[in-house]
Structures are given as structure tokens and as C-alpha cells.
C-alpha atoms as a PDB file:
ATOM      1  CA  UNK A   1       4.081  82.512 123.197  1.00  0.00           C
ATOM      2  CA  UNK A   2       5.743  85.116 120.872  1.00  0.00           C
ATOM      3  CA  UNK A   3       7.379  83.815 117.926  1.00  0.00           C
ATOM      4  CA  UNK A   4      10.079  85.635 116.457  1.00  0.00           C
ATOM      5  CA  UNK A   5      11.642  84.592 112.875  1.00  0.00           C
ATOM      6  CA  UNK A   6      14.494  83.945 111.969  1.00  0.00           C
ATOM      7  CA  UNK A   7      16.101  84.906 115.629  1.00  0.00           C
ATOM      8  CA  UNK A   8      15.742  84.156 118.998  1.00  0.00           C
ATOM      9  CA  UNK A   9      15.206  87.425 122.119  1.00  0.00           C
ATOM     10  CA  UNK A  10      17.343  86.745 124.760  1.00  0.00           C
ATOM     11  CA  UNK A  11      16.178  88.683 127.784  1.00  0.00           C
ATOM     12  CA  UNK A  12      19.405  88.625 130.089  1.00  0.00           C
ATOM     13  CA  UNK A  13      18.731  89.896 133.333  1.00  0.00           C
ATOM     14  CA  UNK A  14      21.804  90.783 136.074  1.00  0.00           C
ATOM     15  CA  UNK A  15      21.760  88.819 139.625  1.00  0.00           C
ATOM     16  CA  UNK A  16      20.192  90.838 142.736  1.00  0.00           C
ATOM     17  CA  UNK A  17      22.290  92.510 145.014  1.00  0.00           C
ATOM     18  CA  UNK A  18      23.908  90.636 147.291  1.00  0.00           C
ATOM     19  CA  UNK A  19      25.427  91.627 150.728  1.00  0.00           C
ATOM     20  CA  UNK A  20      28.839  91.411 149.044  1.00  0.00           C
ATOM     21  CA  UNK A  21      27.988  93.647 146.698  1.00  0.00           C
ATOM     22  CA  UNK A  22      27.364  96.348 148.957  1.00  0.00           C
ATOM     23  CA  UNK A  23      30.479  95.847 150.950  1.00  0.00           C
ATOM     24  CA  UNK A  24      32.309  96.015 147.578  1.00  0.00           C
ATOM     25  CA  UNK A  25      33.519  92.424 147.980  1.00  0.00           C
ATOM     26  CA  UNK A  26      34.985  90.734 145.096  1.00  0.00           C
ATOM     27  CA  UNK A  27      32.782  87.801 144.859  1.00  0.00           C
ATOM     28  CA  UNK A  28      34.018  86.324 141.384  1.00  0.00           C
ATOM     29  CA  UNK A  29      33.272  82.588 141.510  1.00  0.00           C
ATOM     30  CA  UNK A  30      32.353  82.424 145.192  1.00  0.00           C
ATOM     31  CA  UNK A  31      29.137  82.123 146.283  1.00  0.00           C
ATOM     32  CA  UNK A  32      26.907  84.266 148.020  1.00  0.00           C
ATOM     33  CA  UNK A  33      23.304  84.682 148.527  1.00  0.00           C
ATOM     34  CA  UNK A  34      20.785  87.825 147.945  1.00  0.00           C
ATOM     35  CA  UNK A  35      20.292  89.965 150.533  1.00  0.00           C
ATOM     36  CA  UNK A  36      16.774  91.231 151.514  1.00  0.00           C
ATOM     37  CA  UNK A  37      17.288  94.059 148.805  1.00  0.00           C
ATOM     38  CA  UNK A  38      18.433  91.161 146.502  1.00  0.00           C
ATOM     39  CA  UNK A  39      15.049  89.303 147.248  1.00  0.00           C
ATOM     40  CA  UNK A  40      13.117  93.139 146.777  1.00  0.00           C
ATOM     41  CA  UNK A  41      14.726  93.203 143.175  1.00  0.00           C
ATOM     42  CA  UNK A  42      14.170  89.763 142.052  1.00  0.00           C
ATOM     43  CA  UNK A  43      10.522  89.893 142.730  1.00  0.00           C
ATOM     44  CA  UNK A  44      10.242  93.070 141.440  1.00  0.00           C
ATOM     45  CA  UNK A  45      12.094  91.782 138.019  1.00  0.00           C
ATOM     46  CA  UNK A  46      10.123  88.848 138.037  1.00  0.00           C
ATOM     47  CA  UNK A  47       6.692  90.897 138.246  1.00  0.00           C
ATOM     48  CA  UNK A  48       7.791  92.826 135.377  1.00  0.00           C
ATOM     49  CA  UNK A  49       8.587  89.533 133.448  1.00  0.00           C
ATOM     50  CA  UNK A  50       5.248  87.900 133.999  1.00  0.00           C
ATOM     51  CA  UNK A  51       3.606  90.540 132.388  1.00  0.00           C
ATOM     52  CA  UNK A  52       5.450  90.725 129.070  1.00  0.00           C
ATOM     53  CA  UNK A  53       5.061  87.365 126.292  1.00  0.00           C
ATOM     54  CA  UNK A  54       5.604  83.833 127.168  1.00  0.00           C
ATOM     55  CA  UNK A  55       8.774  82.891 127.432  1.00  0.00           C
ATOM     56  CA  UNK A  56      10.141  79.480 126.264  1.00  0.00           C
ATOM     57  CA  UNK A  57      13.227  78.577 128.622  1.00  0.00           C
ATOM     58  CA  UNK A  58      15.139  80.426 131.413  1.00  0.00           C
ATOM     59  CA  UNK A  59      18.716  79.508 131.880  1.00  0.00           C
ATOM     60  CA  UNK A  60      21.370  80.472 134.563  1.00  0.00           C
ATOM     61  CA  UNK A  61      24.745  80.787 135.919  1.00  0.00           C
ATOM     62  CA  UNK A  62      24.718  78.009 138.629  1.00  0.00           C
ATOM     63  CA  UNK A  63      26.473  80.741 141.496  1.00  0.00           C
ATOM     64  CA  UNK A  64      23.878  80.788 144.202  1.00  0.00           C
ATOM     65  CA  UNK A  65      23.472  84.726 143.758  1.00  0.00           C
ATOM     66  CA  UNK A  66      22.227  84.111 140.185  1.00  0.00           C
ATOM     67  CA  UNK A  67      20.410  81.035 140.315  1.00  0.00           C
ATOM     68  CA  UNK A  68      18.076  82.128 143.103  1.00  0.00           C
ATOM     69  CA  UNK A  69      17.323  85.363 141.222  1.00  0.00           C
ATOM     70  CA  UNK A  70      16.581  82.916 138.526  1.00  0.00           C
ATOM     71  CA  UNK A  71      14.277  80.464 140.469  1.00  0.00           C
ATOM     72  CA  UNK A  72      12.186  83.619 142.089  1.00  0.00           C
ATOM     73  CA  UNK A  73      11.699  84.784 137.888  1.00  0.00           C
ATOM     74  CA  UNK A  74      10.982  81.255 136.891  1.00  0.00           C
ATOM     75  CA  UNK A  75       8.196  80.725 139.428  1.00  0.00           C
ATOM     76  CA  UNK A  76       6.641  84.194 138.965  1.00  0.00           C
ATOM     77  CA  UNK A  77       6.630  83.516 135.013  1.00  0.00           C
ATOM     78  CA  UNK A  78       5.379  79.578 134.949  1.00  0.00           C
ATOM     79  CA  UNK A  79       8.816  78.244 133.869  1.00  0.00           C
ATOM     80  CA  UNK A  80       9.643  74.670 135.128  1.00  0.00           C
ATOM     81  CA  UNK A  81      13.159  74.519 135.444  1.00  0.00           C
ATOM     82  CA  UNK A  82      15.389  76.477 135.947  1.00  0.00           C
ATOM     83  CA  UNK A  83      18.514  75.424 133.795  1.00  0.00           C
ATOM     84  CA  UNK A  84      22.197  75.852 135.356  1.00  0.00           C
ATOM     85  CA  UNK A  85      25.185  76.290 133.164  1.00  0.00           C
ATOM     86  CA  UNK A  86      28.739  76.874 134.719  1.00  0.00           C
ATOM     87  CA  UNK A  87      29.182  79.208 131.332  1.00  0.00           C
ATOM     88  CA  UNK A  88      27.343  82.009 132.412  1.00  0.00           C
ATOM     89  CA  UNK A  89      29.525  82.128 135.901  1.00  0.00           C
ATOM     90  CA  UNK A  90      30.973  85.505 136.232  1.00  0.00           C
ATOM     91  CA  UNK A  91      34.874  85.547 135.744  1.00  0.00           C
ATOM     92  CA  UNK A  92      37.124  84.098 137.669  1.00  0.00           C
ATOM     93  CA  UNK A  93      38.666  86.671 139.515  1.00  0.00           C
ATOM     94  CA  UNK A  94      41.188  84.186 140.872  1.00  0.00           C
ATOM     95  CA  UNK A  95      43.345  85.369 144.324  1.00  0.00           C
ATOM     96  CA  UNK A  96      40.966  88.570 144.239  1.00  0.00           C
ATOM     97  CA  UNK A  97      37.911  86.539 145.774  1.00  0.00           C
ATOM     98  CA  UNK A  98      36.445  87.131 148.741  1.00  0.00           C
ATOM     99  CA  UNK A  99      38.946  89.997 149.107  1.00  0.00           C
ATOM    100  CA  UNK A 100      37.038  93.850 149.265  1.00  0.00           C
ATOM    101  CA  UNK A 101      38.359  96.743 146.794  1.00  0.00           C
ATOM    102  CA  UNK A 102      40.411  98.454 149.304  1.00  0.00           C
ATOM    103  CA  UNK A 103      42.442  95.097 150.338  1.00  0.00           C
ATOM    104  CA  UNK A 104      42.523  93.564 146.887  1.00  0.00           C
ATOM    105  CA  UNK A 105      44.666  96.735 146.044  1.00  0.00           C
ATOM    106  CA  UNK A 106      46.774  96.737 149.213  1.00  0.00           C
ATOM    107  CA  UNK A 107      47.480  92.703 149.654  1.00  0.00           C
ATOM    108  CA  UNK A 108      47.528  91.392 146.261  1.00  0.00           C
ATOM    109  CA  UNK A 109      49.035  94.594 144.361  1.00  0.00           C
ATOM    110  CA  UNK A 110      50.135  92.541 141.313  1.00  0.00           C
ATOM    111  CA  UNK A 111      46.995  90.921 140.806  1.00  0.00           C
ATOM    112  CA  UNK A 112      44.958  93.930 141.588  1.00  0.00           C
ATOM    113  CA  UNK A 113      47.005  95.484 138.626  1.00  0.00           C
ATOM    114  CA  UNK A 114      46.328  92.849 136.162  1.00  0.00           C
ATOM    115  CA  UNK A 115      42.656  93.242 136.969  1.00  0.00           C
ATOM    116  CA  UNK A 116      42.385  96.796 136.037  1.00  0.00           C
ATOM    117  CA  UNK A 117      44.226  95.994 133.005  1.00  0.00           C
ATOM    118  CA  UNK A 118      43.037  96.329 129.122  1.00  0.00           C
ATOM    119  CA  UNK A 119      44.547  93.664 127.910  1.00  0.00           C
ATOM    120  CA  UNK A 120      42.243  91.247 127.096  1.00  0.00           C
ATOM    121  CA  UNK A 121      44.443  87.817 127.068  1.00  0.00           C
ATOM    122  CA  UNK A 122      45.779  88.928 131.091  1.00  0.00           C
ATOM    123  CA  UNK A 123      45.125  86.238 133.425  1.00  0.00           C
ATOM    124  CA  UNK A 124      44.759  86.775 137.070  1.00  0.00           C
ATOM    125  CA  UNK A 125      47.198  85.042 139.766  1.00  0.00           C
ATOM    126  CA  UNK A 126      45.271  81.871 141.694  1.00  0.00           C
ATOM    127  CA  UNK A 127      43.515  80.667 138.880  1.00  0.00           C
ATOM    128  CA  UNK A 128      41.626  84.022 137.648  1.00  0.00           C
ATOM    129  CA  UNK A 129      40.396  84.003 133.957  1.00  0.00           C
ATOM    130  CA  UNK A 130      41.447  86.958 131.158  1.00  0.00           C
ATOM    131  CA  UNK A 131      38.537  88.948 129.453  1.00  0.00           C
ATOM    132  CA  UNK A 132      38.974  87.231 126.166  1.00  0.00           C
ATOM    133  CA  UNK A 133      38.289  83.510 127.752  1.00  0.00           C
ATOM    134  CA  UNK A 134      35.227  85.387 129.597  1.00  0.00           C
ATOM    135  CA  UNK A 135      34.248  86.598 126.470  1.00  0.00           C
ATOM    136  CA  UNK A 136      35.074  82.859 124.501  1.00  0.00           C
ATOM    137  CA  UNK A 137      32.844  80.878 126.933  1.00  0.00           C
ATOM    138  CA  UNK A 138      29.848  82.939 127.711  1.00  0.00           C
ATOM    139  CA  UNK A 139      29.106  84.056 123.597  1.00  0.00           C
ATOM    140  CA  UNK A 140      29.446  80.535 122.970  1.00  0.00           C
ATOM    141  CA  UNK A 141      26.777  79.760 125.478  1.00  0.00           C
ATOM    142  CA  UNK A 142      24.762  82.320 124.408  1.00  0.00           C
ATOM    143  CA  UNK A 143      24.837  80.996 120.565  1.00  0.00           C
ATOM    144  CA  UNK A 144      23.968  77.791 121.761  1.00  0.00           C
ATOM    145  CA  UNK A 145      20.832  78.732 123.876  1.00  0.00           C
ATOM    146  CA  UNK A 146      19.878  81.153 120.390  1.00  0.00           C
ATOM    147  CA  UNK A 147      20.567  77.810 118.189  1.00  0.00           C
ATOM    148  CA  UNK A 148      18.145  75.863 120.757  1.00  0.00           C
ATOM    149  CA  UNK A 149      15.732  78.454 120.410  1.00  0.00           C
ATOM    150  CA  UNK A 150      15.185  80.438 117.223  1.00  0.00           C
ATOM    151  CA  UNK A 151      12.214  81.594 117.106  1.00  0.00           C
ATOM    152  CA  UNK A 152      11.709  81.958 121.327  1.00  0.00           C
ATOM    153  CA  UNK A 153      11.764  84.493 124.031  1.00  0.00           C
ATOM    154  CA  UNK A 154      14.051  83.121 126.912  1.00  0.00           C
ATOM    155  CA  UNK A 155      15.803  84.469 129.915  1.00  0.00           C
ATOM    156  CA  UNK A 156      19.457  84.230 130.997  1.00  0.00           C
ATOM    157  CA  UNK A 157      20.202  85.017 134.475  1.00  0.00           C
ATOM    158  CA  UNK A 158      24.301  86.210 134.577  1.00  0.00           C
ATOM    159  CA  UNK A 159      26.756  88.438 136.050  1.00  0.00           C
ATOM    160  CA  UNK A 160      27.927  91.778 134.908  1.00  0.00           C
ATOM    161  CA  UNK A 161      31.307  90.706 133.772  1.00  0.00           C
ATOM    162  CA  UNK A 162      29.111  88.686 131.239  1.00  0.00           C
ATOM    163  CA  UNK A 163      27.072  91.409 130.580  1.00  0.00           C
ATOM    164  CA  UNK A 164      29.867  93.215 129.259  1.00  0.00           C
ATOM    165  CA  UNK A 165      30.925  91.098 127.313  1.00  0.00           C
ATOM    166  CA  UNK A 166      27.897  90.208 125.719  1.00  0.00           C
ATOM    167  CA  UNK A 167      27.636  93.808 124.670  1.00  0.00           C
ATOM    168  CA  UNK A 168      30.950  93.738 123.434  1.00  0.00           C
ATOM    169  CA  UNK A 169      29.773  91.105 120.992  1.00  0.00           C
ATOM    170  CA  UNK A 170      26.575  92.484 119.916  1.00  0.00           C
ATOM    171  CA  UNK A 171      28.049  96.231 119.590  1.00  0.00           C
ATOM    172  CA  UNK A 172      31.164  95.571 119.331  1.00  0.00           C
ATOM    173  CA  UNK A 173      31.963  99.468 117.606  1.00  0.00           C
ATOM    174  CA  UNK A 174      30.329 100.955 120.394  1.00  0.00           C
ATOM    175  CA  UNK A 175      31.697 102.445 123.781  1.00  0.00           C
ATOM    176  CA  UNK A 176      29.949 100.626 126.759  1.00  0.00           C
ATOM    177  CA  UNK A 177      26.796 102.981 128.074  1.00  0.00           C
ATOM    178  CA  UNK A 178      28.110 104.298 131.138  1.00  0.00           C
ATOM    179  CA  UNK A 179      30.216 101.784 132.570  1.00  0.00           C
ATOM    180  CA  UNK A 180      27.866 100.236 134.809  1.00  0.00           C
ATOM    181  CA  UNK A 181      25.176  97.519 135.150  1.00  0.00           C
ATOM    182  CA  UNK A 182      22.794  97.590 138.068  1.00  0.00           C
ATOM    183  CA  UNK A 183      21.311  94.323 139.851  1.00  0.00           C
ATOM    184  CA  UNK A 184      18.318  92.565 137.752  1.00  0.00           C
ATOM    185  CA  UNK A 185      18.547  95.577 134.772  1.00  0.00           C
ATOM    186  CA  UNK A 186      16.711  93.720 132.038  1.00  0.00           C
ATOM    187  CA  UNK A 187      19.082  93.504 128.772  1.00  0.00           C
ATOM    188  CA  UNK A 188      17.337  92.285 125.314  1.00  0.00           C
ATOM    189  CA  UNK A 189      19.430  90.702 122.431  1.00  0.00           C
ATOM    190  CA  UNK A 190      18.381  89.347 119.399  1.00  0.00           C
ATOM    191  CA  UNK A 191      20.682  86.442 117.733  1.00  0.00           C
ATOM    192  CA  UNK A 192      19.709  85.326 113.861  1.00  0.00           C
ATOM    193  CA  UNK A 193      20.104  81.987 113.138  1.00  0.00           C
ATOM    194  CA  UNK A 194      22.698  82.936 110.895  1.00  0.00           C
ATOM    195  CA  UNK A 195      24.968  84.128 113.791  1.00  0.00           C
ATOM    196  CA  UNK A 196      24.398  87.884 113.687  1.00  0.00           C
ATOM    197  CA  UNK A 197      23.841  89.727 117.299  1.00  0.00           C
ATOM    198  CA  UNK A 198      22.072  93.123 117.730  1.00  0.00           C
ATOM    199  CA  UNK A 199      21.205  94.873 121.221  1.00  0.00           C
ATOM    200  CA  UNK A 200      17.248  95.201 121.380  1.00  0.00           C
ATOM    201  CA  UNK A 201      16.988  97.287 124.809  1.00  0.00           C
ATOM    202  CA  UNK A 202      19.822  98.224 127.533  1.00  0.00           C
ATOM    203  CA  UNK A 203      20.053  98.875 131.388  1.00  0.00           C
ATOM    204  CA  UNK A 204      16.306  99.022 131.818  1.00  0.00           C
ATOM    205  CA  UNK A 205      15.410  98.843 135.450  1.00  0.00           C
ATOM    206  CA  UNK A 206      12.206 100.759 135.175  1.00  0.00           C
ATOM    207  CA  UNK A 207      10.660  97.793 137.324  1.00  0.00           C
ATOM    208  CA  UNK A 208      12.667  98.823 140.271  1.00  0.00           C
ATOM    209  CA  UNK A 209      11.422 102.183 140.508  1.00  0.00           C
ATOM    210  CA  UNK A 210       8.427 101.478 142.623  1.00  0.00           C
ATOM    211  CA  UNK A 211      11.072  99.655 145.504  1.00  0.00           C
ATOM    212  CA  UNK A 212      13.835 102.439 146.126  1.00  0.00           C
ATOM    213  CA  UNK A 213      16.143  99.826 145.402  1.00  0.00           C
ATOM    214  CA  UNK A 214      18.276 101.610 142.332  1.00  0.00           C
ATOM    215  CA  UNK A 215      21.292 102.682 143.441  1.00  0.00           C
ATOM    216  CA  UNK A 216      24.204 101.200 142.184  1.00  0.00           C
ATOM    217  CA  UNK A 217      26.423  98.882 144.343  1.00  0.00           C
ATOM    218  CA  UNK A 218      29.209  98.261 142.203  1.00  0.00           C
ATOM    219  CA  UNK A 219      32.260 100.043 142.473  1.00  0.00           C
ATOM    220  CA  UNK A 220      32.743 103.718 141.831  1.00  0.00           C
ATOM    221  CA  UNK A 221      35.207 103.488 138.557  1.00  0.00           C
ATOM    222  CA  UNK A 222      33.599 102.770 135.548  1.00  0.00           C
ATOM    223  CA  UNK A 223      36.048  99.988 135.032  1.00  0.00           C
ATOM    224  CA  UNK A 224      35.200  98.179 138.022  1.00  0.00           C
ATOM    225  CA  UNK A 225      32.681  95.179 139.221  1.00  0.00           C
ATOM    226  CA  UNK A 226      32.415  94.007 142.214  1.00  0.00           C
ATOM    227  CA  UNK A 227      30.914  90.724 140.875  1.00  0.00           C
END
């Protein structure tokens, strides 16, 4: 197992692609499973993953779409357990869900609004979270898995709300690289034990190469997810 002092390398990998995904569905909190091209990129992530250093741990949203990517990495790597944590759920998108793009923006105008917005303390009608109580929750999960593990490799399985917010902690000077986040791109961070974050390796998704399985299916405008 690689041993890394002083910090632990967090190796947080985006769900596979779900069938709501590519019918631009707002999933937020709602559960869906992978598709067959889901499956085809968690396989092909977890081939890549077995290859590279022991890890220690792997850890999880507990959303179906993410903890099944999870489970397929964990067996192909010789992991256990898989471990489930409600922190690492994407946001709450709240009377978005289940609702595609083009209807989001037509039936729930308001809300659609206040999801496009900047503002990072906006809440979303029907229970939807803002970006700063994303952001709150899911760094404070990640320091806690980096506490647990200084020292480790481990794997995160998450959304790519919480992807960009992660980045926004560990860069947070720096624009985000190209405003999107394809299913199961591997994303390294390294966390000191004395709290500092720094951004190892971004957006790799070399491992899908081989599958035809790149393309993004997240919506067109950079400031979009369809989650």
C-alpha cells in the first residue's frame, strides 16, 4: 500500500452515466441506476484503479447511481466495503427533481431561476439546498475521511455538484477547467493533516478511451448538471 506523509490522496471518481443523464433529467437526490454505458464506464474505471497502488478505504454517496459505481470499483480493487455517507449526495435540487431541462425551465420558472443563480446562499423551492451548504457538508466529509486516513490512498465515489465544489476548495483562485465533469473522470486531491487542500490530477478519463463511451451527457451550458 502507498504511504503518503503527512497527507492523505483522495482519488474521487464521478458516478457512471445513468439513463437520466442522457435524457438531461434532473436527478438531484432521486435515485436512479446506471445504464449499460454506466456499467461500460464503471468497469472500465475500476480496471484502471486496480492497476494503480493499494488503496486503503473507498467511500460513497449512498444514491444508487453512485454506490453501484462504487461497489463495481471496490470489487475490481479488493476493497471490502463499500462505505455510504449521505454527505457526498449530490445537491438537493429540491422541486427540480425528476423534472428534464426543458420543463424545469417552463413549469417551475422561479426555481429554475434560482438554480442558475451565483449566489451561493440561494436555496431552491421544495426543499433544494444552496451551493454554500453543498459546499459546508461535502468539504467537511472530505476532511474527515483525510483525518481517518493520513497517510492512505482512498476513493470517494460522488456527484459532480460535489466535484465542483471540492475544486472550489482546493483551488479556490482558480476558474473551474471547462465547466464540465464527465461520468467516472478520476479526480486526485491531496489533504495535509494540517488542513491544507491541493488538486493532484483533474478530469482524467483516459481509461474510457478504449470503450467509446466519452461524450459528455451533462447539459450543454457550462453552468449546468444534470446530476
Amino acid at each position: 500500500m502507498a504511504s503518503f506523509n503527512g497527507f492523505a490522496e483522495i482519488v474521487i471518481v464521478r458516478h457512471g452515466e445513468t439513463s437520466w443523464n442522457a435524457s438531461k433529467i434532473i436527478q438531484g437526490h432521486m435515485n436512479s441506476e446506471l445504464n449499460e454505458t454506466g456499467r461500460k464506464q464503471a468497469i472500465a474505471v475500476a480496471v484502471r484503479l486496480s492497476k494503480e497502488p493499494k488503496f486503503a478505504s473507498i467511500y460513497s454517496s449512498d444514491l444508487k447511481r453512485a454506490a453501484e459505481t462504487a461497489e463495481i470499483i471496490a470489487n475490481h480493487c479488493g476493497l471490502p466495503e463499500v462505505k455510504l455517507d449521505p454527505a457526498l449526495r449530490e445537491r438537493h435540487l429540491g422541486d427540480l427533481q425528476g423534472l428534464t431541462l426543458r420543463d424545469a425551465a417552463k413549469l417551475k420558472a422561479e426555481s429554475y431561476q434560482y438554480f442558475l443563480s451565483k449566489s451561493r446562499d440561494q436555496e431552491i423551492p421544495g426543499g433544494g439546498e444552496s451551493l454554500d451548504q453543498v459546499y459546508n457538508r461535502c468539504t467537511s466529509c472530505m476532511e474527515g475521511i483525510a483525518k481517518k486516513h493520513s497517510g492512505d490512498r482512498v476513493i470517494v465515489v460522488t456527484h459532480g455538484g460535489v466535484l465542483r465544489e471540492l475544486y472550489k476548495r482546493a483551488s479556490p483562485n482558480s476558474k473551474f477547467p471547462n465547466g464540465t465533469i464527465l461520468n467516472t473522470s478520476v479526480n486526485v486531491i491531496h489533504i495535509s493533516e494540517n488542513g491544507e487542500w491541493s488538486i493532484k490530477s483533474w478530469g482524467d478519463i483516459s481509461h474510457l478511451q478504449e470503450i467509446s463511451v466519452i461524450q459528455s451527457t451533462i447539459a450543454e451550458d457550462k453552468n449546468l448538471f444534470v446530476v
